[in-house]
Protein backbone atom coordinates (compact mmCIF):
# COMPACT_ATOMS: atom_id res chain seq x y z
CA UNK A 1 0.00 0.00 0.00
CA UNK A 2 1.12 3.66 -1.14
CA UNK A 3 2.02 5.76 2.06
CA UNK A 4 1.73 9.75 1.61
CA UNK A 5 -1.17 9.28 -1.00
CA UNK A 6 -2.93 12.98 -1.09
CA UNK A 7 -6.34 12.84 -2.54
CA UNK A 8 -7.41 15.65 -4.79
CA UNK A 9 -10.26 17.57 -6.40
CA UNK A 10 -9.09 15.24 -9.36
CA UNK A 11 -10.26 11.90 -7.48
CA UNK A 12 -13.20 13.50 -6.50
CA UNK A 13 -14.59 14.52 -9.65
CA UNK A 14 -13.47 10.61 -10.91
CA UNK A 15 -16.09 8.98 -8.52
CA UNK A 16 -18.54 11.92 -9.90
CA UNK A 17 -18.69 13.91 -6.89
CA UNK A 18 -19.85 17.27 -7.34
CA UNK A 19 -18.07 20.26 -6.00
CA UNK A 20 -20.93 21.53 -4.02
CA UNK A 21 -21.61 17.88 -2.20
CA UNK A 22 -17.93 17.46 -1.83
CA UNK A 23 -17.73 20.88 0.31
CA UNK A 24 -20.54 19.90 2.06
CA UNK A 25 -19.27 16.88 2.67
CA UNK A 26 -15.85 18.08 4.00
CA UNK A 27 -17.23 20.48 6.46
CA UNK A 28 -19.23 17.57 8.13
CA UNK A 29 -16.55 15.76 8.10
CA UNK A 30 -14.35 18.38 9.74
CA UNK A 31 -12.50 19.05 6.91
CA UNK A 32 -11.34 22.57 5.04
CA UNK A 33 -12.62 23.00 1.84
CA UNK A 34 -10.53 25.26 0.56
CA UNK A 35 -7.33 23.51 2.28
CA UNK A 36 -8.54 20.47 0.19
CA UNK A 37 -8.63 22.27 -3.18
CA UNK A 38 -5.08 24.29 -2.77
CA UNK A 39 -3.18 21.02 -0.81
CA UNK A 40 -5.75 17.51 -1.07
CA UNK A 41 -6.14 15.95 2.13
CA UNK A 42 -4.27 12.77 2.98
CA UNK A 43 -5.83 9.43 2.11
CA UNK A 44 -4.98 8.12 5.56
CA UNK A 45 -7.13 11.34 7.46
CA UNK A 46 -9.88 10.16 4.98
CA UNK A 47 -9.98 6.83 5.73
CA UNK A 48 -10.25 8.10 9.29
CA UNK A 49 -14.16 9.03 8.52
CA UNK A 50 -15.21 5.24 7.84
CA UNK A 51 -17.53 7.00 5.18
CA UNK A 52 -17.85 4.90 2.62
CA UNK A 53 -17.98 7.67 -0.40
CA UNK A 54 -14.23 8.79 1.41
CA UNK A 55 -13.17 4.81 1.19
CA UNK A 56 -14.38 4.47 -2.56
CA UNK A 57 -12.17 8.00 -3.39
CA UNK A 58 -9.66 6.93 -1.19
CA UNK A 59 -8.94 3.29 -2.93
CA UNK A 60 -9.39 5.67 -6.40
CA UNK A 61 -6.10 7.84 -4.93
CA UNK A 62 -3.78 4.77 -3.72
CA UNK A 63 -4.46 3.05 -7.27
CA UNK A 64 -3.37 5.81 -9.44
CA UNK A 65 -0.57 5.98 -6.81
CA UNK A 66 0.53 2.69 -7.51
CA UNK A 67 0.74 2.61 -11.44
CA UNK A 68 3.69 3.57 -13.12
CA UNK A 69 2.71 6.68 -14.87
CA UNK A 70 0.75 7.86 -12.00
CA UNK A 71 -2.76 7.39 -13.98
């Protein structure tokens, strides 16, 4: 498993979150929006939730991490 993987707006937008439900989301959570969008948030503090949306983005993050061309 990838340590250090940052999850981004770009992951987000993969599982076809929208931006409004993702700030929503990350304020409930405890989160920073705008923290997320300039810096991600690491994949470990997501996993942290248990949420299952933050799991599915999460697992999205590490396997992009883990290919060679980082795609």
């Amino acid at each position: 498993m990838s340590e250090g993987v940052m999850v981004q707006m770009r992951h987000l937008r993969a599982v076809k979150w929208c931006a409004a439900g993702a700030r929503d989301w990350l304020i409930f959570h405890g989160f920073d929006p705008l923290e997320f969008v300039r810096h991600g948030i690491s994949a470990e503090r997501l996993e942290t939730t248990g949420d299952a949306l933050a799991l599915k983005v999460v697992a999205l993050a590490r396997a992009e991490a883990e290919t060679p061309d980082g795609q």
